[in-house]
PDB file of N, CA and C in Angstrom:
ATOM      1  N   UNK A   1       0.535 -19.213 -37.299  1.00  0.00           N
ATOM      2  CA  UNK A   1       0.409 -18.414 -36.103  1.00  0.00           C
ATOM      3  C   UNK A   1      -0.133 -17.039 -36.492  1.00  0.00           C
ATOM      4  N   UNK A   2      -0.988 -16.486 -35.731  1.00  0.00           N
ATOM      5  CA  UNK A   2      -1.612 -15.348 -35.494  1.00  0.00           C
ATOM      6  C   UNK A   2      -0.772 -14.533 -35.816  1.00  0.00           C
ATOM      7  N   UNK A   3      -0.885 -12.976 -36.115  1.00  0.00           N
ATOM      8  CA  UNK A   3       0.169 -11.829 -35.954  1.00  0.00           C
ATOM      9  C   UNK A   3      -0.615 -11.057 -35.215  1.00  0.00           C
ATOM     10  N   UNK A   4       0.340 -10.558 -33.736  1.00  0.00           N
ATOM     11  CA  UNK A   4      -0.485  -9.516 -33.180  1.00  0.00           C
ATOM     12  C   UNK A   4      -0.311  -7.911 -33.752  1.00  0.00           C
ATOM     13  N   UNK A   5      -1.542  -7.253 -33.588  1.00  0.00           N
ATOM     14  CA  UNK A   5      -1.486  -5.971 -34.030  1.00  0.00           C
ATOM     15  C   UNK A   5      -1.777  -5.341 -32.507  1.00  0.00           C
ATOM     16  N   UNK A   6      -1.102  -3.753 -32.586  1.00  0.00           N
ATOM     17  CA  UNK A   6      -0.661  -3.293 -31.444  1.00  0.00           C
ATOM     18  C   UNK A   6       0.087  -3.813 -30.811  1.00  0.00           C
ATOM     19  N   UNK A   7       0.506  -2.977 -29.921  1.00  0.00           N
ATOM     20  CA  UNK A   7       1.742  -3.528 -28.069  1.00  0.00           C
ATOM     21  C   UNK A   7       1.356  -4.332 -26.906  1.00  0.00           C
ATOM     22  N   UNK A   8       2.056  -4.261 -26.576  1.00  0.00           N
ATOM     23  CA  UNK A   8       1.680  -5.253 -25.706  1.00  0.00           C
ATOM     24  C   UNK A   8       1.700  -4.522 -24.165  1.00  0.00           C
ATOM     25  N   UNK A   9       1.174  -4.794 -23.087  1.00  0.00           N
ATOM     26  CA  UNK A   9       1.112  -3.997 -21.599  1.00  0.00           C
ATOM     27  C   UNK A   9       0.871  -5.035 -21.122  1.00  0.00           C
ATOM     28  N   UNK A  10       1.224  -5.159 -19.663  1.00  0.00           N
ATOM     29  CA  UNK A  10       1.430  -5.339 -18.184  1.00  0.00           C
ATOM     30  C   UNK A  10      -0.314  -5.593 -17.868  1.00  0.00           C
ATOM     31  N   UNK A  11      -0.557  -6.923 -17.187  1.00  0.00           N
ATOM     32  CA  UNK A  11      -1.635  -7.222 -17.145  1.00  0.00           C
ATOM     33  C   UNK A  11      -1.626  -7.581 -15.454  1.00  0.00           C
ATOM     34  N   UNK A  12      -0.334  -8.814 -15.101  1.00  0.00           N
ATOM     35  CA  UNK A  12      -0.469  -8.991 -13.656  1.00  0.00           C
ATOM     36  C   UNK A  12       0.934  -9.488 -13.591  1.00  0.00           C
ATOM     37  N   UNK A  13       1.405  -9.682 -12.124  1.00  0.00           N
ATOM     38  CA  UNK A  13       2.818  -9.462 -11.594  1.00  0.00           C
ATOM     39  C   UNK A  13       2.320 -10.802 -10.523  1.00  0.00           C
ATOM     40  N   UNK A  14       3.123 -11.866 -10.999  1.00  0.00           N
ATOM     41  CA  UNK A  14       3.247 -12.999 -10.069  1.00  0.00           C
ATOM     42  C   UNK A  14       4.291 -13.371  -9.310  1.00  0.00           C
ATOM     43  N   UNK A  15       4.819 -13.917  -8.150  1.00  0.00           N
ATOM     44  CA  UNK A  15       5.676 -14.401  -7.548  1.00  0.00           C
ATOM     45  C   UNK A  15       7.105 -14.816  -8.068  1.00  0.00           C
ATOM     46  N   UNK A  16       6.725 -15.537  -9.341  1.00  0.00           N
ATOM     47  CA  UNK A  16       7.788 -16.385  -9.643  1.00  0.00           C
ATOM     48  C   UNK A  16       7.866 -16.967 -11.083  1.00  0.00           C
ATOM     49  N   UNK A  17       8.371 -17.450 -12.361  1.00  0.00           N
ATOM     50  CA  UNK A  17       8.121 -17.585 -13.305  1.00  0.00           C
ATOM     51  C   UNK A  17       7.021 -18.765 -13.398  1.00  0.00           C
ATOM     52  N   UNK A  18       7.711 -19.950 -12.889  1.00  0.00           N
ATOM     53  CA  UNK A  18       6.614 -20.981 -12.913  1.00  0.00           C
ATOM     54  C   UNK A  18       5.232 -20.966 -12.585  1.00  0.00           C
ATOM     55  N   UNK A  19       4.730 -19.971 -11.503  1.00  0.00           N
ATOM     56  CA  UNK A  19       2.943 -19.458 -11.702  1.00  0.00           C
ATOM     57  C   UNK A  19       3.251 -18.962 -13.083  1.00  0.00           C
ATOM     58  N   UNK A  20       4.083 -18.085 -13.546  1.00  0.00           N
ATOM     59  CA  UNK A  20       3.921 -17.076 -14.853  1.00  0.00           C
ATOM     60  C   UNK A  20       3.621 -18.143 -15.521  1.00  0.00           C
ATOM     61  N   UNK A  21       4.525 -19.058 -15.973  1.00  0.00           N
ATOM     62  CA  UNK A  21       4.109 -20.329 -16.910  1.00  0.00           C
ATOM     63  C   UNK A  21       2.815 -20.697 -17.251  1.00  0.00           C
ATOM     64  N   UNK A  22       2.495 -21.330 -15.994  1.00  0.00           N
ATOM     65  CA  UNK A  22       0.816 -21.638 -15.789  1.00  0.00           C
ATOM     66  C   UNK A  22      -0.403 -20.534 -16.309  1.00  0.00           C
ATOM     67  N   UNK A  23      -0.246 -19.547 -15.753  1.00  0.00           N
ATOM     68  CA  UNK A  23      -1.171 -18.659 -16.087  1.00  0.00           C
ATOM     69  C   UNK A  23      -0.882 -18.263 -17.514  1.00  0.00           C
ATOM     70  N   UNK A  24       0.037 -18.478 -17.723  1.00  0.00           N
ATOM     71  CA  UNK A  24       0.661 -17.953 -19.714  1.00  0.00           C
ATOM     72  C   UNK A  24      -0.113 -19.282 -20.321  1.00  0.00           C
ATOM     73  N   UNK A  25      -0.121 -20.620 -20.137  1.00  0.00           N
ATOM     74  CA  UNK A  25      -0.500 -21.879 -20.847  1.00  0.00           C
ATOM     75  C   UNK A  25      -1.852 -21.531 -21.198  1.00  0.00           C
ATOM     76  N   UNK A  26      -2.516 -21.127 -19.661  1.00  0.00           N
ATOM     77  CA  UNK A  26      -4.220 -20.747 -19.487  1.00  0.00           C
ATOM     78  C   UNK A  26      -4.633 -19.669 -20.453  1.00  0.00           C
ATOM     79  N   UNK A  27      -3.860 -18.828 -20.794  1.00  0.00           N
ATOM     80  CA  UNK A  27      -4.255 -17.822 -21.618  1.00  0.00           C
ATOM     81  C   UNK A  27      -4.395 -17.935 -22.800  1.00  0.00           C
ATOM     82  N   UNK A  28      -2.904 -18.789 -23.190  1.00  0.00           N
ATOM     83  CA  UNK A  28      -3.208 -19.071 -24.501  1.00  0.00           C
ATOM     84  C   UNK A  28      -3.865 -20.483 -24.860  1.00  0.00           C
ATOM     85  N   UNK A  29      -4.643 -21.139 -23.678  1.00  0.00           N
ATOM     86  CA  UNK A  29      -5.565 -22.397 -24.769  1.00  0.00           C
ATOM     87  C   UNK A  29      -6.839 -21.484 -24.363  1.00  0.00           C
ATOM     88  N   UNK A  30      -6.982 -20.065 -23.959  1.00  0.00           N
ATOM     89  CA  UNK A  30      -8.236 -19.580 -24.616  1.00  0.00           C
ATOM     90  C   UNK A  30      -7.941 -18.657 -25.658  1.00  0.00           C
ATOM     91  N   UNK A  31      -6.504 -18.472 -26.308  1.00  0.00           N
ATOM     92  CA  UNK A  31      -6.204 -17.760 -27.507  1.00  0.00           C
ATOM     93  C   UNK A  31      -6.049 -16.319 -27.133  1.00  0.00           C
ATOM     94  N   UNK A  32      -5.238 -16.568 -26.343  1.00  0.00           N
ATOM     95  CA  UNK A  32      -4.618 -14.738 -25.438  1.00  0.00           C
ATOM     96  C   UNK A  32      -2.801 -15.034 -26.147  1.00  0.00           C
ATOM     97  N   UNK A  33      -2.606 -14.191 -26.680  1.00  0.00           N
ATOM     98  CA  UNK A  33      -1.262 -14.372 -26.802  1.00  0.00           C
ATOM     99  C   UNK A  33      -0.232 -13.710 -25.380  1.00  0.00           C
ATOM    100  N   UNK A  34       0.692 -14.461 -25.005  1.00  0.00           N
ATOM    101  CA  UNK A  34       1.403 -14.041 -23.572  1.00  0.00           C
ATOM    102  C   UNK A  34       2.488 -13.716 -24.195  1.00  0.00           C
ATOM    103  N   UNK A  35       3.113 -12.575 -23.517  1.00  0.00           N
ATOM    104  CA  UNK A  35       4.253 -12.914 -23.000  1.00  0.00           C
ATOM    105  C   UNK A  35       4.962 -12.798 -21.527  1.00  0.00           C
ATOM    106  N   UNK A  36       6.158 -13.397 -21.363  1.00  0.00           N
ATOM    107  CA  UNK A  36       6.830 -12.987 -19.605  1.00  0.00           C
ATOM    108  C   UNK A  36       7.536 -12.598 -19.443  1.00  0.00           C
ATOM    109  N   UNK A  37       8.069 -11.705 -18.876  1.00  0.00           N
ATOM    110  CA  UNK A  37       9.373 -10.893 -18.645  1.00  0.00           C
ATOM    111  C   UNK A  37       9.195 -11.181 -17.178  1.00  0.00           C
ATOM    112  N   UNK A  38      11.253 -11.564 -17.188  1.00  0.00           N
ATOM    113  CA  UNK A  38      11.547 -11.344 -15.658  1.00  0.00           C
ATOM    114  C   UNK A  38      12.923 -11.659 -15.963  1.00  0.00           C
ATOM    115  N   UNK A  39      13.247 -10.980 -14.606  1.00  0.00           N
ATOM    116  CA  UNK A  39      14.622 -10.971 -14.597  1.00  0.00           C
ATOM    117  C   UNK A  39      15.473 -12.598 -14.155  1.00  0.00           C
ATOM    118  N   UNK A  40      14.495 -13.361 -14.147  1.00  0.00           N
ATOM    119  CA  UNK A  40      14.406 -14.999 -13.764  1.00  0.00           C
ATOM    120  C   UNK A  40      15.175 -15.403 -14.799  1.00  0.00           C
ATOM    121  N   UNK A  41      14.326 -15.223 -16.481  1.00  0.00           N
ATOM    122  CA  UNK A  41      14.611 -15.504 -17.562  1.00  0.00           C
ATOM    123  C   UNK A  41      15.641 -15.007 -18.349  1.00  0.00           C
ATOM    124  N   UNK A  42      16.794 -14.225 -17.527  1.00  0.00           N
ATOM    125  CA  UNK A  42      17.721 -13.478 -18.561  1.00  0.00           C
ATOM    126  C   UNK A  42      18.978 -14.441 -18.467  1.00  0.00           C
ATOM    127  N   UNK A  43      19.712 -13.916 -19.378  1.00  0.00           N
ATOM    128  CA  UNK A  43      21.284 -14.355 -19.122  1.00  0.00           C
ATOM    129  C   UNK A  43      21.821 -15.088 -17.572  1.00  0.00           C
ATOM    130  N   UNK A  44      21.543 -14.128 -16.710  1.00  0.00           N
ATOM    131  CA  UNK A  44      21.757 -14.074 -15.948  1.00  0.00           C
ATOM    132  C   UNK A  44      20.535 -13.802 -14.624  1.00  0.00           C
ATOM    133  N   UNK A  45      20.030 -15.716 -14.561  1.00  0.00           N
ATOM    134  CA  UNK A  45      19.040 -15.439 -13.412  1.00  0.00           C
ATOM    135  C   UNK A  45      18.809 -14.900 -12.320  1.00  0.00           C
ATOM    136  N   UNK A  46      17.825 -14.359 -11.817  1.00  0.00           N
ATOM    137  CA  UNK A  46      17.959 -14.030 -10.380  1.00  0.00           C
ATOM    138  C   UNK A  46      16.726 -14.537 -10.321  1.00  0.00           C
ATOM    139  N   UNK A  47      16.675 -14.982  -9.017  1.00  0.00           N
ATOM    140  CA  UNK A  47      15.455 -15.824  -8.428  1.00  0.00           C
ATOM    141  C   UNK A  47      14.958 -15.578  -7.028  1.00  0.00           C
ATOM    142  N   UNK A  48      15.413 -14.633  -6.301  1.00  0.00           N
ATOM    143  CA  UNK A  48      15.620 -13.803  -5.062  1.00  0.00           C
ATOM    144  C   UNK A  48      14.688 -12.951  -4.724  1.00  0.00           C
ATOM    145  N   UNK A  49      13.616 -12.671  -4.308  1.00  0.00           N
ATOM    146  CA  UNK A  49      13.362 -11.807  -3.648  1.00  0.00           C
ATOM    147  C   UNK A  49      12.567 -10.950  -5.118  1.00  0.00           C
ATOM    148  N   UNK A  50      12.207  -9.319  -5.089  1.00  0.00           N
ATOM    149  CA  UNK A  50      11.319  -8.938  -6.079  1.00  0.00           C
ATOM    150  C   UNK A  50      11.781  -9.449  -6.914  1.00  0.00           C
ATOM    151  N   UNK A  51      13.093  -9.886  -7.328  1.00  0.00           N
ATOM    152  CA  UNK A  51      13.712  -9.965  -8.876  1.00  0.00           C
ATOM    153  C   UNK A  51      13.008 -11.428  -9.309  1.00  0.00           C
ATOM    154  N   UNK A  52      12.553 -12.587  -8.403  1.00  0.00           N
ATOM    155  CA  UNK A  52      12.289 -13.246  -8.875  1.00  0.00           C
ATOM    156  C   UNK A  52      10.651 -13.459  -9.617  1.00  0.00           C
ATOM    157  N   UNK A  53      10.117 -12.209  -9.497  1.00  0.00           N
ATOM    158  CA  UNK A  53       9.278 -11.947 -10.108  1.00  0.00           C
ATOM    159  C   UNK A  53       8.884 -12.079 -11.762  1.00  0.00           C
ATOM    160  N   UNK A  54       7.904 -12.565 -12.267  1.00  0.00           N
ATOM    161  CA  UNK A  54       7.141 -12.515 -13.669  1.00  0.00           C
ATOM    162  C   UNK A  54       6.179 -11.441 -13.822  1.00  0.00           C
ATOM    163  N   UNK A  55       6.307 -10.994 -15.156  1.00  0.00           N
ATOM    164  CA  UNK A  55       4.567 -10.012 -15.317  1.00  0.00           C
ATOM    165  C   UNK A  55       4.377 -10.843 -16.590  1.00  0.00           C
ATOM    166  N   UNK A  56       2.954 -10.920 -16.363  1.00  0.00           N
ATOM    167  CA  UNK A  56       2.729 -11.448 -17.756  1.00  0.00           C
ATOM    168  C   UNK A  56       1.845 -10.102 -18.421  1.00  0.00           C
ATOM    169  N   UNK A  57       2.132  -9.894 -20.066  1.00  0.00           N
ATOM    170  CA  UNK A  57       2.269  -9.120 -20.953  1.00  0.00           C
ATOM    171  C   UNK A  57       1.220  -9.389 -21.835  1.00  0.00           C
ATOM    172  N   UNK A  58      -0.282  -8.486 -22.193  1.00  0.00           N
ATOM    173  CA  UNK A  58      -0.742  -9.137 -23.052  1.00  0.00           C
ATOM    174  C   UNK A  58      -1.127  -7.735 -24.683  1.00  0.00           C
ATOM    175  N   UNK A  59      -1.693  -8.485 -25.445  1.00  0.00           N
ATOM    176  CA  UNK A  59      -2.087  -7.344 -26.112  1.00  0.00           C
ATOM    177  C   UNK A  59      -3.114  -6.555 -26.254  1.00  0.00           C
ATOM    178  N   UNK A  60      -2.626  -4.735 -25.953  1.00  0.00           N
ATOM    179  CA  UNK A  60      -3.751  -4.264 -25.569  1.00  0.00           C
ATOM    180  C   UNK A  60      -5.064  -4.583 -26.325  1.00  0.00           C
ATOM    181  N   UNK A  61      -5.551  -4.877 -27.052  1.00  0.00           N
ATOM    182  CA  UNK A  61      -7.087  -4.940 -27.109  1.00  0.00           C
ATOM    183  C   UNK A  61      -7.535  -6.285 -26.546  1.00  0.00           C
ATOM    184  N   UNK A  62      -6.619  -7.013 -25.614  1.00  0.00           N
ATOM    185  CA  UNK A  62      -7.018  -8.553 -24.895  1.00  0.00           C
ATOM    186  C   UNK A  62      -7.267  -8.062 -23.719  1.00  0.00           C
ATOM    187  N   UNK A  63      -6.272  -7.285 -22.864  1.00  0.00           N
ATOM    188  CA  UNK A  63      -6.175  -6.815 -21.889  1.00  0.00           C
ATOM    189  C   UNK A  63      -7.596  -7.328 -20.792  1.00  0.00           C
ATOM    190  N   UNK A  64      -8.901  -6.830 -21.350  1.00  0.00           N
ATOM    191  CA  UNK A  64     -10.091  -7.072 -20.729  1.00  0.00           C
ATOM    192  C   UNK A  64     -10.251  -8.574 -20.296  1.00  0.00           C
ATOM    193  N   UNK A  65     -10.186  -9.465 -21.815  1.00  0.00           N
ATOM    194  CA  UNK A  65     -10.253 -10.681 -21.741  1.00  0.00           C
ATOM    195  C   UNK A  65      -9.622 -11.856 -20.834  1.00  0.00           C
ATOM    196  N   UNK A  66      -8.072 -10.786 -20.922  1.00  0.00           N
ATOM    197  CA  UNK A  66      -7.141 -11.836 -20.011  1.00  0.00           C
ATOM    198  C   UNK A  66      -7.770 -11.218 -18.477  1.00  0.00           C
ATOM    199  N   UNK A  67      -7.727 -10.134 -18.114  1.00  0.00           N
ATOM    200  CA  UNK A  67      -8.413 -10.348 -16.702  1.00  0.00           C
ATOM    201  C   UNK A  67      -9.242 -10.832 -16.489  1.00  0.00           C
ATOM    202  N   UNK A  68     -10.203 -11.067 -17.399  1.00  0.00           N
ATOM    203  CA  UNK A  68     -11.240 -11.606 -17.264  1.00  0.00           C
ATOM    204  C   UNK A  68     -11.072 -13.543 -16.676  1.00  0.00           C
ATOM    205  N   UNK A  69     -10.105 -13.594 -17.955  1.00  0.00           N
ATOM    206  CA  UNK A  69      -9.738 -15.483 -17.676  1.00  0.00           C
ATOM    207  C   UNK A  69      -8.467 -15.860 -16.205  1.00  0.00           C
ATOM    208  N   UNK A  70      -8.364 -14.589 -15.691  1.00  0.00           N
ATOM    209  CA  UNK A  70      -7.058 -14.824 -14.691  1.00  0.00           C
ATOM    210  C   UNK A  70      -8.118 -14.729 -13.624  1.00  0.00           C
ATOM    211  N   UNK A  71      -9.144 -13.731 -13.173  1.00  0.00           N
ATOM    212  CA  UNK A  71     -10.122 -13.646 -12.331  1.00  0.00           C
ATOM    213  C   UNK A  71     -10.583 -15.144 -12.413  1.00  0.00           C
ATOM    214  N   UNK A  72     -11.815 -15.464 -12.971  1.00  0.00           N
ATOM    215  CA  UNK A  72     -11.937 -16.747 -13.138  1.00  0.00           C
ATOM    216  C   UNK A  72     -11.230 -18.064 -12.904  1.00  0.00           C
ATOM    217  N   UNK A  73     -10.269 -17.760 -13.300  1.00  0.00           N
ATOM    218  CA  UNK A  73      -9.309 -19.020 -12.985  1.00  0.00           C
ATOM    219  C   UNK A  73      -8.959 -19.362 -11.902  1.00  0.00           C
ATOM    220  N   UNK A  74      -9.006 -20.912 -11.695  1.00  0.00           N
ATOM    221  CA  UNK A  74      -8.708 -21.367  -9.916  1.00  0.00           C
ATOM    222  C   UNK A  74      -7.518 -21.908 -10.384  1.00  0.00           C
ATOM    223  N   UNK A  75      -6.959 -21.073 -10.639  1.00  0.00           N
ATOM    224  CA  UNK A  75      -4.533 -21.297 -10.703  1.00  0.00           C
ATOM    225  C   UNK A  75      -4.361 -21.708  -9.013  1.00  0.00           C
ATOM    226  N   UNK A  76      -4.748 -21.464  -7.887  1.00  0.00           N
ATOM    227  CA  UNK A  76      -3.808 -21.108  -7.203  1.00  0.00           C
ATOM    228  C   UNK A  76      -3.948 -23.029  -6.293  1.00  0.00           C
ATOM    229  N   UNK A  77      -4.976 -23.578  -6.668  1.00  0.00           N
ATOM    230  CA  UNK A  77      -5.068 -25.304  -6.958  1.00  0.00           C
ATOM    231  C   UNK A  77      -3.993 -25.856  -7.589  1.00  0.00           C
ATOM    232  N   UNK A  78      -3.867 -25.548  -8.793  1.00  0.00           N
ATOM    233  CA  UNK A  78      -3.068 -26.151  -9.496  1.00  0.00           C
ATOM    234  C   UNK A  78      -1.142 -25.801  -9.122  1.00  0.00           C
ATOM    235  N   UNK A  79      -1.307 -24.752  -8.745  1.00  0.00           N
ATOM    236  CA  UNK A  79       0.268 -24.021  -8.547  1.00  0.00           C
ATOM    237  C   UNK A  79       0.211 -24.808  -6.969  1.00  0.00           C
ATOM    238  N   UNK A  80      -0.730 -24.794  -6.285  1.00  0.00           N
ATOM    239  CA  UNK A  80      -0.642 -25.631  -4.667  1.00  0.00           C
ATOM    240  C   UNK A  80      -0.265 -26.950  -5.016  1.00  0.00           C
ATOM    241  N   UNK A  81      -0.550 -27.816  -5.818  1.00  0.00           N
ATOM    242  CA  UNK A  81      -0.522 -29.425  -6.291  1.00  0.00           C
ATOM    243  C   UNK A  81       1.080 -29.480  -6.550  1.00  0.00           C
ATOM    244  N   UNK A  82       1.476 -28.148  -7.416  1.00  0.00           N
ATOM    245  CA  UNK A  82       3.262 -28.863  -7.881  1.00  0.00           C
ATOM    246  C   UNK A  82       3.827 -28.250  -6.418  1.00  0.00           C
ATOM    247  N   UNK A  83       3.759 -27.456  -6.079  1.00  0.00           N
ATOM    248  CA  UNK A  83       4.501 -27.116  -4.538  1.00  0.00           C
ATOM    249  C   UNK A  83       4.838 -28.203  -3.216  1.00  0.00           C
ATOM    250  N   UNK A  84       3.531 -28.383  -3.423  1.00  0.00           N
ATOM    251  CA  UNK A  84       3.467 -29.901  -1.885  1.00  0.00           C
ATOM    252  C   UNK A  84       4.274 -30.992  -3.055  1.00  0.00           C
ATOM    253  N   UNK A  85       3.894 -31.437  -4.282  1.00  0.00           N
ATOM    254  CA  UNK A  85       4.475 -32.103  -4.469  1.00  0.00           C
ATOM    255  C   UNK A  85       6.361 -32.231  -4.715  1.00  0.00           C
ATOM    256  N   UNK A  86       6.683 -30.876  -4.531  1.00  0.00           N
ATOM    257  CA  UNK A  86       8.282 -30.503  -4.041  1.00  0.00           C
ATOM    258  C   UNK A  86       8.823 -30.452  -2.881  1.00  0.00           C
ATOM    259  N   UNK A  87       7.695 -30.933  -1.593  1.00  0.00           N
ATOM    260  CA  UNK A  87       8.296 -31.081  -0.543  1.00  0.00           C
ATOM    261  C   UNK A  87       8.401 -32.197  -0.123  1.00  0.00           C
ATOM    262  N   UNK A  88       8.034 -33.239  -0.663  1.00  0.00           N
ATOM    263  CA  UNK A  88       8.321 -34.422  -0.085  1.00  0.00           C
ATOM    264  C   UNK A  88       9.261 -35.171  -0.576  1.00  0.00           C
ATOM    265  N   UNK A  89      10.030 -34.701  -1.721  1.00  0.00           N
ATOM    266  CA  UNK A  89      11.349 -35.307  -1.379  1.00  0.00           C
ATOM    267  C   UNK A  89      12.400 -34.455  -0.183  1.00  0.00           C
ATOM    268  N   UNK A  90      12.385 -33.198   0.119  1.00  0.00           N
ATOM    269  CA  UNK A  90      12.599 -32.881   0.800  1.00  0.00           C
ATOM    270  C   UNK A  90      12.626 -33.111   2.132  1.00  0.00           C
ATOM    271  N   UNK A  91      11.312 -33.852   2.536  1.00  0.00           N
ATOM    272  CA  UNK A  91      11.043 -34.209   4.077  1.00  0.00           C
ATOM    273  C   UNK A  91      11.810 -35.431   4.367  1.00  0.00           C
ATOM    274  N   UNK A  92      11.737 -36.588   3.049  1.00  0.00           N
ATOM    275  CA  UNK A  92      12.522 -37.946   2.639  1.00  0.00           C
ATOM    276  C   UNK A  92      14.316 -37.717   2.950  1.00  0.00           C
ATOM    277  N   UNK A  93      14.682 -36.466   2.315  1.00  0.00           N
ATOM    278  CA  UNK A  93      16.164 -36.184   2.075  1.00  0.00           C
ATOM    279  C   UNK A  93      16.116 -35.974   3.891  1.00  0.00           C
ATOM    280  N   UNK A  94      15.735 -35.095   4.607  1.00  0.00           N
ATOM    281  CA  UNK A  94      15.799 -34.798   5.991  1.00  0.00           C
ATOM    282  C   UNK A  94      16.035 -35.950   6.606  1.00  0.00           C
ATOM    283  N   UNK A  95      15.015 -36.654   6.649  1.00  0.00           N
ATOM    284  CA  UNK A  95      15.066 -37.953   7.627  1.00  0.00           C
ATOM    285  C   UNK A  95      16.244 -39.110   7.443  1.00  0.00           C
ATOM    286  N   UNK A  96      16.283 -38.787   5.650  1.00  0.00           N
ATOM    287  CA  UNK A  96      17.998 -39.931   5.964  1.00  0.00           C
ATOM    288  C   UNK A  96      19.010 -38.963   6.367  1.00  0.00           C
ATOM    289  N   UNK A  97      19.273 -37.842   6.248  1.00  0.00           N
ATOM    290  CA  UNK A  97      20.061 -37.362   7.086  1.00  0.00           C
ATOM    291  C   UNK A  97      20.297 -37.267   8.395  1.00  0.00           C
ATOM    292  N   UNK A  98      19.095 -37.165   8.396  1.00  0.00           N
ATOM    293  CA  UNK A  98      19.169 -37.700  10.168  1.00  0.00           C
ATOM    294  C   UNK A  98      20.109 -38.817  10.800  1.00  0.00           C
ATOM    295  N   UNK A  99      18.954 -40.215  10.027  1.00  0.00           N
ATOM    296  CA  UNK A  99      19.444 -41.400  10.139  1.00  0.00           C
ATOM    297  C   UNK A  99      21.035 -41.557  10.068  1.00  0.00           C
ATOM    298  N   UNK A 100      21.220 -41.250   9.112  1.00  0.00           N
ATOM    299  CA  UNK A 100      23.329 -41.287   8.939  1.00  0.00           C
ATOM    300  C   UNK A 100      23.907 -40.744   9.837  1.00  0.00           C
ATOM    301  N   UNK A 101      23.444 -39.344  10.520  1.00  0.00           N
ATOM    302  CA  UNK A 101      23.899 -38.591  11.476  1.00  0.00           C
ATOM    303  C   UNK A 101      23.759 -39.067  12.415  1.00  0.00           C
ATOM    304  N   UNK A 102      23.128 -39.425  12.931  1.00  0.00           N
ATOM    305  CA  UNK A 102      22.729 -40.663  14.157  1.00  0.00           C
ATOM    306  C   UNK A 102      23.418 -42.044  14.372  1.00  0.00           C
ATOM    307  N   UNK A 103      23.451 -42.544  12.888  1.00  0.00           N
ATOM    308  CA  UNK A 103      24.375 -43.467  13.024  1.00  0.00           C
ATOM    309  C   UNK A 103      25.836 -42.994  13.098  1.00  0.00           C
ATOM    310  N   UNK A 104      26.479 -42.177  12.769  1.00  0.00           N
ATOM    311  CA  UNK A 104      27.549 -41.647  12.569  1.00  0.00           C
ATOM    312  C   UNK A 104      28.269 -41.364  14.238  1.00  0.00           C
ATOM    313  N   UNK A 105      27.503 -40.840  14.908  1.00  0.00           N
ATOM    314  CA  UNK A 105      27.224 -40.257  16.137  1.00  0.00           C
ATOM    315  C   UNK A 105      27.314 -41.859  17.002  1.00  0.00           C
ATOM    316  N   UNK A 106      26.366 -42.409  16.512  1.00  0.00           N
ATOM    317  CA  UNK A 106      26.570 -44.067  17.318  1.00  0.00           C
ATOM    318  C   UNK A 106      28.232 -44.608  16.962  1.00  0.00           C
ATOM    319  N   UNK A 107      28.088 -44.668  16.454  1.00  0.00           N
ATOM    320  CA  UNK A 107      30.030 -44.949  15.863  1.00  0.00           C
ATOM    321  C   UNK A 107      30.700 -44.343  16.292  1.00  0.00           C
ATOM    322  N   UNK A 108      30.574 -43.052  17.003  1.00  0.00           N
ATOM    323  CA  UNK A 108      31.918 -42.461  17.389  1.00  0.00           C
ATOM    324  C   UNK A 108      32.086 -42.723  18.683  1.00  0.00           C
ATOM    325  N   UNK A 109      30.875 -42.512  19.130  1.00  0.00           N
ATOM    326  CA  UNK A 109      30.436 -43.053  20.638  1.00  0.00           C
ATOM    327  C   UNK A 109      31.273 -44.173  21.045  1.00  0.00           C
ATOM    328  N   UNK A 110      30.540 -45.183  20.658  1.00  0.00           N
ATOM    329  CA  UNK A 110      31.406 -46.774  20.164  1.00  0.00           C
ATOM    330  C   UNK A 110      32.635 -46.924  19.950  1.00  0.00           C
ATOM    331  N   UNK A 111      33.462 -46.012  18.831  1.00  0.00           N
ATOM    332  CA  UNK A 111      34.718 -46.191  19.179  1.00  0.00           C
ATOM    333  C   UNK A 111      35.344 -45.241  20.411  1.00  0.00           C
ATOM    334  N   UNK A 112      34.880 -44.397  20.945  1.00  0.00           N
ATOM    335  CA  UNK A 112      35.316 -44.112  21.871  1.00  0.00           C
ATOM    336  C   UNK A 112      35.330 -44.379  23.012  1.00  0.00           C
ATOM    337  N   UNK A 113      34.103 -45.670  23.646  1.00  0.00           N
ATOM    338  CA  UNK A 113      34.258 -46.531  24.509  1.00  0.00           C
ATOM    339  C   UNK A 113      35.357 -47.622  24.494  1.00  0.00           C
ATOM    340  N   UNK A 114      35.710 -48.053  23.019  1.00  0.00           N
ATOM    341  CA  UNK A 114      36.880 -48.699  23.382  1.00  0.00           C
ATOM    342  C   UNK A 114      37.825 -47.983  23.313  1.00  0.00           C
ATOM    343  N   UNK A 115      38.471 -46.954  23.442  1.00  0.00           N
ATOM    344  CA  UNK A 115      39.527 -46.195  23.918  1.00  0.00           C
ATOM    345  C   UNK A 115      40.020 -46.358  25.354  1.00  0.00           C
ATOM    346  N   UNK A 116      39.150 -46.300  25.836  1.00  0.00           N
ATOM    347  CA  UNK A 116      38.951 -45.758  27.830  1.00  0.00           C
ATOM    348  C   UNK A 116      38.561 -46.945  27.963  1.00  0.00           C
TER     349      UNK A 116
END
């Protein structure tokens, strides 16, 4: 592995770690060394609101380069593809809830006609 010379600075501020991820992978298979800070990644996550925020970190004499490869880059395709693909178990989980609730609801109904 490389050793970086100089510090490192604040390049861009994303939503959430997992874009951070993505855009960190992209950087480094063009040989940007990353790093991410967020308060996502500590001891003690937070995932809420600004806190769930990433910056990704590069080294100053990349600085140019990585804007350069984050401009360029069509991330926001790839970060759209895992998203939709997290809602459809979601829409799946809804509808059997439904279903049970409905049936549940038919059953009470039911036994409460034979009461009366």
């Amino acid at each position: 592995m490389e050793q970086q010379a100089g510090r490192f600075v604040p390049v861009t501020r994303v939503g959430d770690v997992g874009t951070a991820r993505v855009l960190a992978a992209l950087l480094e298979a063009e040989g940007v060394a990353v790093r991410i800070h967020s308060e996502a990644l500590g001891p003690y996550p937070m995932t809420v609101g600004d806190l769930a925020q990433a910056e990704l970190w590069v080294g100053e004499d990349k600085v140019e380069e990585a804007c350069a490869i984050l401009l360029g880059a069509d991330v926001n395709d790839a970060v759209g593809a895992v998203e939709s693909e997290r809602h459809v178990p979601i829409v799946k989980t809804r509808f059997v809830a439904g279903v049970l609730i409905l049936i549940l609801a038919l059953a009470v109904v039911l036994r409460l006609m034979r009461l009366f």
